[in-house]
PDB file of N, CA and C in Angstrom:
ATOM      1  N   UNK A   1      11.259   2.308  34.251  1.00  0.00           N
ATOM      2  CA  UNK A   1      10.808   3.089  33.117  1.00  0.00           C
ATOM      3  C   UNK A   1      10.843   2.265  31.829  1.00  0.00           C
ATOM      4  N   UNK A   2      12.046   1.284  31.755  1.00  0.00           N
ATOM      5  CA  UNK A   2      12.383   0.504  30.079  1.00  0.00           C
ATOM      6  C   UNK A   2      11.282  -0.556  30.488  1.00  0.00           C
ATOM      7  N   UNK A   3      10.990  -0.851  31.678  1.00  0.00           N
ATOM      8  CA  UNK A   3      10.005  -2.315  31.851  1.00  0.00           C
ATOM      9  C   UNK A   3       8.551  -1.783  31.162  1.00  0.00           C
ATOM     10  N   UNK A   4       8.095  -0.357  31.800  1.00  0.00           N
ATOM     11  CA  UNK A   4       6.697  -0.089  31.597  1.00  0.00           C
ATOM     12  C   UNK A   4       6.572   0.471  30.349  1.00  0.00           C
ATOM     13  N   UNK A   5       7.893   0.727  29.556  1.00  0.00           N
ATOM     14  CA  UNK A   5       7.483   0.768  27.889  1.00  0.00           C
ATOM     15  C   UNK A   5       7.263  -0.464  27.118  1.00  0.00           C
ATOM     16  N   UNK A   6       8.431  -1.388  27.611  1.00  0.00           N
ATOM     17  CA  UNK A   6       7.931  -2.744  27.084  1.00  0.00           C
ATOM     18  C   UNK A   6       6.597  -3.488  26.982  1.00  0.00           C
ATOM     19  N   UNK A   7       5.854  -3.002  28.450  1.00  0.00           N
ATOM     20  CA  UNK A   7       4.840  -3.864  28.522  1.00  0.00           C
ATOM     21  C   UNK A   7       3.817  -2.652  27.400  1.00  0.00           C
ATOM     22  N   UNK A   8       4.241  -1.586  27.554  1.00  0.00           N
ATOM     23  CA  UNK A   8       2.656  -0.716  26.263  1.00  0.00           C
ATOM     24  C   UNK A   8       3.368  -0.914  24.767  1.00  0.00           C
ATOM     25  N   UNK A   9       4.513  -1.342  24.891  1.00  0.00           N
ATOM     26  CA  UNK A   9       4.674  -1.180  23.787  1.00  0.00           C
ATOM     27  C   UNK A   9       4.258  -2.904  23.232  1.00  0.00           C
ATOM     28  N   UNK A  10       4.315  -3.905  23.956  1.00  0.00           N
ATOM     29  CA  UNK A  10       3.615  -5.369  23.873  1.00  0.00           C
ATOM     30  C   UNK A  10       2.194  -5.169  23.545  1.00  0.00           C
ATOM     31  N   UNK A  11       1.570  -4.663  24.487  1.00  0.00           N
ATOM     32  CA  UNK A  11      -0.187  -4.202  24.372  1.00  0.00           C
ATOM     33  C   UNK A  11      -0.620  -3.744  23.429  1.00  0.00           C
ATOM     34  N   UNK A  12       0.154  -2.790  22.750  1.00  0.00           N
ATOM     35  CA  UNK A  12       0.015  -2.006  21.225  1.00  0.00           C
ATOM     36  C   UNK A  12       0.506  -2.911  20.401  1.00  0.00           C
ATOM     37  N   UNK A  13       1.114  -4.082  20.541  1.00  0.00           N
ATOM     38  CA  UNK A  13       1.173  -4.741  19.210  1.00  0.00           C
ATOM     39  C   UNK A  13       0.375  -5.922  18.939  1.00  0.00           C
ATOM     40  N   UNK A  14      -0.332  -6.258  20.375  1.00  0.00           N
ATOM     41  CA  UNK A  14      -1.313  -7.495  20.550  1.00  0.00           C
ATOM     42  C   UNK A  14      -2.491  -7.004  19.464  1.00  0.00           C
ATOM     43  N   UNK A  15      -2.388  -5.361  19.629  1.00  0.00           N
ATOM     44  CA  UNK A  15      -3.624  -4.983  18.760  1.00  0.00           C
ATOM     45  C   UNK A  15      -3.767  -5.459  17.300  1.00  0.00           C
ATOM     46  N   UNK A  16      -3.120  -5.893  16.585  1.00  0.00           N
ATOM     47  CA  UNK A  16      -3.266  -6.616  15.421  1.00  0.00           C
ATOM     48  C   UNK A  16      -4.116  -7.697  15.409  1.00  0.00           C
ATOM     49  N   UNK A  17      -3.736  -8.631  16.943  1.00  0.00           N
ATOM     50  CA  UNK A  17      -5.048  -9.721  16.654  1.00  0.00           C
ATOM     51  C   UNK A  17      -6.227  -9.542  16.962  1.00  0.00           C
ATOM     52  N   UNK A  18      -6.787  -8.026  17.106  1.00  0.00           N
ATOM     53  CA  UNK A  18      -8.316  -7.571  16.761  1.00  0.00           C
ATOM     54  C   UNK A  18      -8.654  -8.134  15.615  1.00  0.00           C
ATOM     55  N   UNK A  19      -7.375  -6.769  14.909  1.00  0.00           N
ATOM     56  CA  UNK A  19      -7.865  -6.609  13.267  1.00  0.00           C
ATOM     57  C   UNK A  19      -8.028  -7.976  12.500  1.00  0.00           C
ATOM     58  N   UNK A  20      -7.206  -9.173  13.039  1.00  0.00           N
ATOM     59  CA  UNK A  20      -6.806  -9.897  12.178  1.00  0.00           C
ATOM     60  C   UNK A  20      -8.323 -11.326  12.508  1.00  0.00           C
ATOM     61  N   UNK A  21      -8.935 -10.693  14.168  1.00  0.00           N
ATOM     62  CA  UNK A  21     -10.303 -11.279  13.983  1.00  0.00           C
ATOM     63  C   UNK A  21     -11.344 -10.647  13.145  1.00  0.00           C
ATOM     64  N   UNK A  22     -11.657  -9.733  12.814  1.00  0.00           N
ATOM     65  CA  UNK A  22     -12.475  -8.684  11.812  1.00  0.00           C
ATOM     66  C   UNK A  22     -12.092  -9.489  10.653  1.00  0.00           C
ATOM     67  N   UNK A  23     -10.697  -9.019  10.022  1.00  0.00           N
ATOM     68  CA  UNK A  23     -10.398  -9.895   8.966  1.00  0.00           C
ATOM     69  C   UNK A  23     -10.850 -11.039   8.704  1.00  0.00           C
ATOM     70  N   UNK A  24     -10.792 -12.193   9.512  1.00  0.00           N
ATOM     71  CA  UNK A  24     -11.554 -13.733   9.152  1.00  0.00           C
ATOM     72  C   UNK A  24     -12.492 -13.559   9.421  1.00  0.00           C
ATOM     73  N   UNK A  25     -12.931 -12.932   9.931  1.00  0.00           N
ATOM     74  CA  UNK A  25     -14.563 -12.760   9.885  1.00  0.00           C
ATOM     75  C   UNK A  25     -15.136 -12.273   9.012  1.00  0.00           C
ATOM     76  N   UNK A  26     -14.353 -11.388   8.293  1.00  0.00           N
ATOM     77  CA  UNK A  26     -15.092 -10.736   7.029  1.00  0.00           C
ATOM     78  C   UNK A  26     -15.028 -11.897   5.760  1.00  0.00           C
ATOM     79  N   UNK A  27     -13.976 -12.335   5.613  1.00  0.00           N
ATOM     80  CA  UNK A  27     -13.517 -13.206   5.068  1.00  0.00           C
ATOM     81  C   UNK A  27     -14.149 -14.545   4.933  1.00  0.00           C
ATOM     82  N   UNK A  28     -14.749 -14.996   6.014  1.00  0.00           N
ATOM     83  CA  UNK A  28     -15.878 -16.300   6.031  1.00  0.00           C
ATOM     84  C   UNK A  28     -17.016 -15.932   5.566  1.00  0.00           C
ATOM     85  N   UNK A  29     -17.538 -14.465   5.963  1.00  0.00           N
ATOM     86  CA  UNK A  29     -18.921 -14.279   5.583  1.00  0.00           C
ATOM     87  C   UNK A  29     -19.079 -14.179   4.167  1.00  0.00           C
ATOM     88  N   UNK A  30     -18.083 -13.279   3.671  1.00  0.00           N
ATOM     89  CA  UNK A  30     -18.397 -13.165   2.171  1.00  0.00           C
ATOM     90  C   UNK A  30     -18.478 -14.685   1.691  1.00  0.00           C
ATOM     91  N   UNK A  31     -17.450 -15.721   2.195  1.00  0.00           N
ATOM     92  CA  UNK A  31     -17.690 -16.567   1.572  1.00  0.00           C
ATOM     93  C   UNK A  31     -18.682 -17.656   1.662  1.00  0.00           C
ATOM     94  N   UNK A  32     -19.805 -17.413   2.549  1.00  0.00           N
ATOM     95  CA  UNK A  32     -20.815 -18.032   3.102  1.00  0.00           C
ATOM     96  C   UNK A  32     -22.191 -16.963   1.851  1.00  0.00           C
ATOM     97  N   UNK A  33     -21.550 -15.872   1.705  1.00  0.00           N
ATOM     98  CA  UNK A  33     -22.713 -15.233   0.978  1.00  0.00           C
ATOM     99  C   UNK A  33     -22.273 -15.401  -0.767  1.00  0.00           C
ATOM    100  N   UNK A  34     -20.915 -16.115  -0.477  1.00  0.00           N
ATOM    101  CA  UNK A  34     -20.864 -16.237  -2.455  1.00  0.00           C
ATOM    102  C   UNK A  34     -21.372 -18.099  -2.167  1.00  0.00           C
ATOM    103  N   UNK A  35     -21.305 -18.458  -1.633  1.00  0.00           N
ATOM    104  CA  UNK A  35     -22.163 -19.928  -1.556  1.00  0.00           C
ATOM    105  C   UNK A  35     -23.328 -19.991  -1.451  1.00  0.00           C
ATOM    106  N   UNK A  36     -23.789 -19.096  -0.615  1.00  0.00           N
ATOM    107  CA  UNK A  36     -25.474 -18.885  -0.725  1.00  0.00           C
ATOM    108  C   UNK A  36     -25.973 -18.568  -1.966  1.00  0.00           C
ATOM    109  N   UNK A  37     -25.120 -17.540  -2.629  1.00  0.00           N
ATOM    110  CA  UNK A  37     -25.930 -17.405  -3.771  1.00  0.00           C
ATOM    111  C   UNK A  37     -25.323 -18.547  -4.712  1.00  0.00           C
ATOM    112  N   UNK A  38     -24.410 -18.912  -5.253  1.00  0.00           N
ATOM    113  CA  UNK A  38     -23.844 -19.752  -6.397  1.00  0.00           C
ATOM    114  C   UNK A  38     -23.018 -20.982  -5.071  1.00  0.00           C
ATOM    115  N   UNK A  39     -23.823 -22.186  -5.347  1.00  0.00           N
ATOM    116  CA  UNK A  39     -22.674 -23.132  -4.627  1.00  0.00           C
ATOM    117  C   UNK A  39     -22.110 -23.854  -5.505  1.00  0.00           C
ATOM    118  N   UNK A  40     -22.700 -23.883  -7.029  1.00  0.00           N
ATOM    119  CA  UNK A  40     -21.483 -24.623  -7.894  1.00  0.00           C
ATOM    120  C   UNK A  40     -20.094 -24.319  -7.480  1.00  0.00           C
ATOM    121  N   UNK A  41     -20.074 -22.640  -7.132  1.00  0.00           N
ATOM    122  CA  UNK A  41     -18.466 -22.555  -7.093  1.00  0.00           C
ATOM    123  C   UNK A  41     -17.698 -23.034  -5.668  1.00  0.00           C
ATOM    124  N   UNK A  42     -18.091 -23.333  -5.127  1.00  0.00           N
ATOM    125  CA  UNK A  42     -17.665 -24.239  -3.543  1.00  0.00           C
ATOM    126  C   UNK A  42     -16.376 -24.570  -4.240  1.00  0.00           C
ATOM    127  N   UNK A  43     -15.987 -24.947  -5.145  1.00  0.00           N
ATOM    128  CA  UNK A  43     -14.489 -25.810  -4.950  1.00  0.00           C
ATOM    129  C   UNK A  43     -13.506 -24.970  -5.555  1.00  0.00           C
ATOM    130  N   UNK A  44     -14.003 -23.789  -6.223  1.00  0.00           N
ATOM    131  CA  UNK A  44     -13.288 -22.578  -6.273  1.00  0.00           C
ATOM    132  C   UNK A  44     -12.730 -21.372  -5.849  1.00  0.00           C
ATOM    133  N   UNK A  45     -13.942 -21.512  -4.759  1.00  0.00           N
ATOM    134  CA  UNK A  45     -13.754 -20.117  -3.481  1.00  0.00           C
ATOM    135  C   UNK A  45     -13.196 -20.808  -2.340  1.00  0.00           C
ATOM    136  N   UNK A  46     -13.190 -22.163  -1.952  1.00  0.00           N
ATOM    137  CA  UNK A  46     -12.876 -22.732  -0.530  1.00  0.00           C
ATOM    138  C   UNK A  46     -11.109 -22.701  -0.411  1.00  0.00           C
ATOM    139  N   UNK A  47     -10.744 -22.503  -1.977  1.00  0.00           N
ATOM    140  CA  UNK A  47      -8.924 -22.085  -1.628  1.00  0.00           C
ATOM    141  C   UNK A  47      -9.175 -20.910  -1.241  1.00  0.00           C
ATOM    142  N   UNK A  48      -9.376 -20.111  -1.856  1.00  0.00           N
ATOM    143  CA  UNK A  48      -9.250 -18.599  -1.448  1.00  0.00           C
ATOM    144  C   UNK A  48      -9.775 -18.183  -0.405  1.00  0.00           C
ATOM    145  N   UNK A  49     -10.875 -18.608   0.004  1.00  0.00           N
ATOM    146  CA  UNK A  49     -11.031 -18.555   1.600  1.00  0.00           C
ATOM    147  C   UNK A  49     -10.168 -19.129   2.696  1.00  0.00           C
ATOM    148  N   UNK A  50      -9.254 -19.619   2.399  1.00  0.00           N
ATOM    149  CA  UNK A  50      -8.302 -20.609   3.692  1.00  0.00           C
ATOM    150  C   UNK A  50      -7.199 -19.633   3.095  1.00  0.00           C
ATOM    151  N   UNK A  51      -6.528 -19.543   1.975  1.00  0.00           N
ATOM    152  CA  UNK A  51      -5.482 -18.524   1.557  1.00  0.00           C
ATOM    153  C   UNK A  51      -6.204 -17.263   2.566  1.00  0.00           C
ATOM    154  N   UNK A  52      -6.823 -16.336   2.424  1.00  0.00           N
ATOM    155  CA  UNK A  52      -7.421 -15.534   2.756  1.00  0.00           C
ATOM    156  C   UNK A  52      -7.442 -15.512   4.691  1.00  0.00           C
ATOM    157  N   UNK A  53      -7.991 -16.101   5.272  1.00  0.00           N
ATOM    158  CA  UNK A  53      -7.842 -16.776   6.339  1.00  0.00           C
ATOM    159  C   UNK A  53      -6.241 -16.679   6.998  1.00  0.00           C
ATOM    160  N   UNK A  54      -5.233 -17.457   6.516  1.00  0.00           N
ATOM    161  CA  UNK A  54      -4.024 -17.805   6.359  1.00  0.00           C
ATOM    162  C   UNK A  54      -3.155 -16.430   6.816  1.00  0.00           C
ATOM    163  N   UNK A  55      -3.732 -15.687   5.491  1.00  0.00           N
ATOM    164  CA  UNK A  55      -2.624 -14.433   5.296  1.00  0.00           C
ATOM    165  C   UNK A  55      -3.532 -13.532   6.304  1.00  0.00           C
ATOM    166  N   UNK A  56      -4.968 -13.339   6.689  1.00  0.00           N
ATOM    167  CA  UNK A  56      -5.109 -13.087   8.192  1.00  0.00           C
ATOM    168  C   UNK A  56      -4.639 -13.222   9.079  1.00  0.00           C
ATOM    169  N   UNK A  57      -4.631 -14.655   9.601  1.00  0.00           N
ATOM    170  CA  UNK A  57      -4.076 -15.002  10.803  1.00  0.00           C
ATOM    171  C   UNK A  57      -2.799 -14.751  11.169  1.00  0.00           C
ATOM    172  N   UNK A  58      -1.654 -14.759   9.398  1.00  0.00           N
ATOM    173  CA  UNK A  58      -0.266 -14.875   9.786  1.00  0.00           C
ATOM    174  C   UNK A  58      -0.018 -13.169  10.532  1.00  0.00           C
ATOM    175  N   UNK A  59      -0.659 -12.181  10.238  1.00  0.00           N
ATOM    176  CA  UNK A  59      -0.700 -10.540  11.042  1.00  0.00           C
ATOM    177  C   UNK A  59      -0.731 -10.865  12.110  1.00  0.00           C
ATOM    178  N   UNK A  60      -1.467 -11.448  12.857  1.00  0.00           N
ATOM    179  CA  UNK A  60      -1.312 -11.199  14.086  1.00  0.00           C
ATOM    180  C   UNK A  60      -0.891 -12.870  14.774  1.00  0.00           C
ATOM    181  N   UNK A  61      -0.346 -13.457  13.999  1.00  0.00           N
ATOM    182  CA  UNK A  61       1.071 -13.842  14.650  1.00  0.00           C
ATOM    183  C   UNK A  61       2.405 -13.306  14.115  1.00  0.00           C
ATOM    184  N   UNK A  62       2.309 -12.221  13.746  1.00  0.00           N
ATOM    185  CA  UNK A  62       3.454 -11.657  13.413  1.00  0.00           C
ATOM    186  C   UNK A  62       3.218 -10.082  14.500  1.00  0.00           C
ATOM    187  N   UNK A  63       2.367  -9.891  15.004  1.00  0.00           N
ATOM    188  CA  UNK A  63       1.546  -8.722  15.834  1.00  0.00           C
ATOM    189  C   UNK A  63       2.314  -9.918  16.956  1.00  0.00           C
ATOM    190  N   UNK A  64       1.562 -10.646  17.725  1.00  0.00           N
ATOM    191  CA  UNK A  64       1.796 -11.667  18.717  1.00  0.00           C
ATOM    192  C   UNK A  64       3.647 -12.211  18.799  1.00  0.00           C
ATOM    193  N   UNK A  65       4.343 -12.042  17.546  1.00  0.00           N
ATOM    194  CA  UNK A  65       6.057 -12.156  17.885  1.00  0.00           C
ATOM    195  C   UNK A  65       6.663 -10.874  18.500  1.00  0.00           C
ATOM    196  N   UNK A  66       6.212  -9.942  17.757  1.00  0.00           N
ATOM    197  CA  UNK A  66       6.956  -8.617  18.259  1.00  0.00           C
ATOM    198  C   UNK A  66       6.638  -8.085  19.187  1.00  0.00           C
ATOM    199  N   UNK A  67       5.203  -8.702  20.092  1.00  0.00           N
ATOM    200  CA  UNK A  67       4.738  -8.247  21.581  1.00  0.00           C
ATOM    201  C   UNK A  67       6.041  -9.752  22.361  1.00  0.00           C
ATOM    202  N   UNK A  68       5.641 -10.861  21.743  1.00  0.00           N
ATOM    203  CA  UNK A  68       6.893 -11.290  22.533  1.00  0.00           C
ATOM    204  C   UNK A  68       8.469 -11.118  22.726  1.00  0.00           C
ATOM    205  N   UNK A  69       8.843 -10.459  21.731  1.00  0.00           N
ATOM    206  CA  UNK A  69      10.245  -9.732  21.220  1.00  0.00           C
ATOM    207  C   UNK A  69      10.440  -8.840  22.302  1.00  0.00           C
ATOM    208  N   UNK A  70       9.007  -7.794  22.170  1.00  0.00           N
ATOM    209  CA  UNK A  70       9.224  -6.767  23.096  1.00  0.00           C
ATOM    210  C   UNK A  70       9.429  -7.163  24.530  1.00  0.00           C
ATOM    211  N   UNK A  71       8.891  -8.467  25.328  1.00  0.00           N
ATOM    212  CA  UNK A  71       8.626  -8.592  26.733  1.00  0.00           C
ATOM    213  C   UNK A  71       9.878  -9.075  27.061  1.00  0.00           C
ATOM    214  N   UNK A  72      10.214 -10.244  26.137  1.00  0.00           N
ATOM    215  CA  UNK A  72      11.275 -11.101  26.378  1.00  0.00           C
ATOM    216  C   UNK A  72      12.730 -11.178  25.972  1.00  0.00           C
ATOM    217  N   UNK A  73      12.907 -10.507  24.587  1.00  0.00           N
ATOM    218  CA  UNK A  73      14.348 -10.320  24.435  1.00  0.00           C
ATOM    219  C   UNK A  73      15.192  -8.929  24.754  1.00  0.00           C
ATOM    220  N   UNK A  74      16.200  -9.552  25.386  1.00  0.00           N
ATOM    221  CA  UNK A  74      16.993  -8.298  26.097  1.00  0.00           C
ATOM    222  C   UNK A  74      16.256  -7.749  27.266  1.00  0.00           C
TER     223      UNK A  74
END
């Protein structure tokens, strides 16, 4: 019974690295459509797109610890 909560309760937290693909994805495009229109600003938006990116990705490796928390500790 504690094994087969662990594993839904792992599965339900993998779900973050959906969101956190949506997220960079939203996140590149806008910044492909503020370059399309204005590329002077290329050296102004390319931090904030990797910041942006960054604080994406870190969700769902923080989604991806607590599915391993759940499988593996204790």
């Amino acid at each position: 019974m504690i094994a087969s909560a662990k594993i839904i309760g792992a599965g339900l937290a993998t779900i973050s690295m959906a969101g956190s693909g949506v997220g960079i994805g939203i996140v590149f495009s806008a910044l492909m459509l503020a370059l399309s229109r204005n590329p002077s600003l290329r050296s102004q938006l390319m931090p904030l797109a990797i910041l942006g990116f960054a604080l994406s990705e870190a969700i769902a490796l923080f989604g991806l610890m607590i599915a391993f928390l759940l499988l593996y500790a204790s």
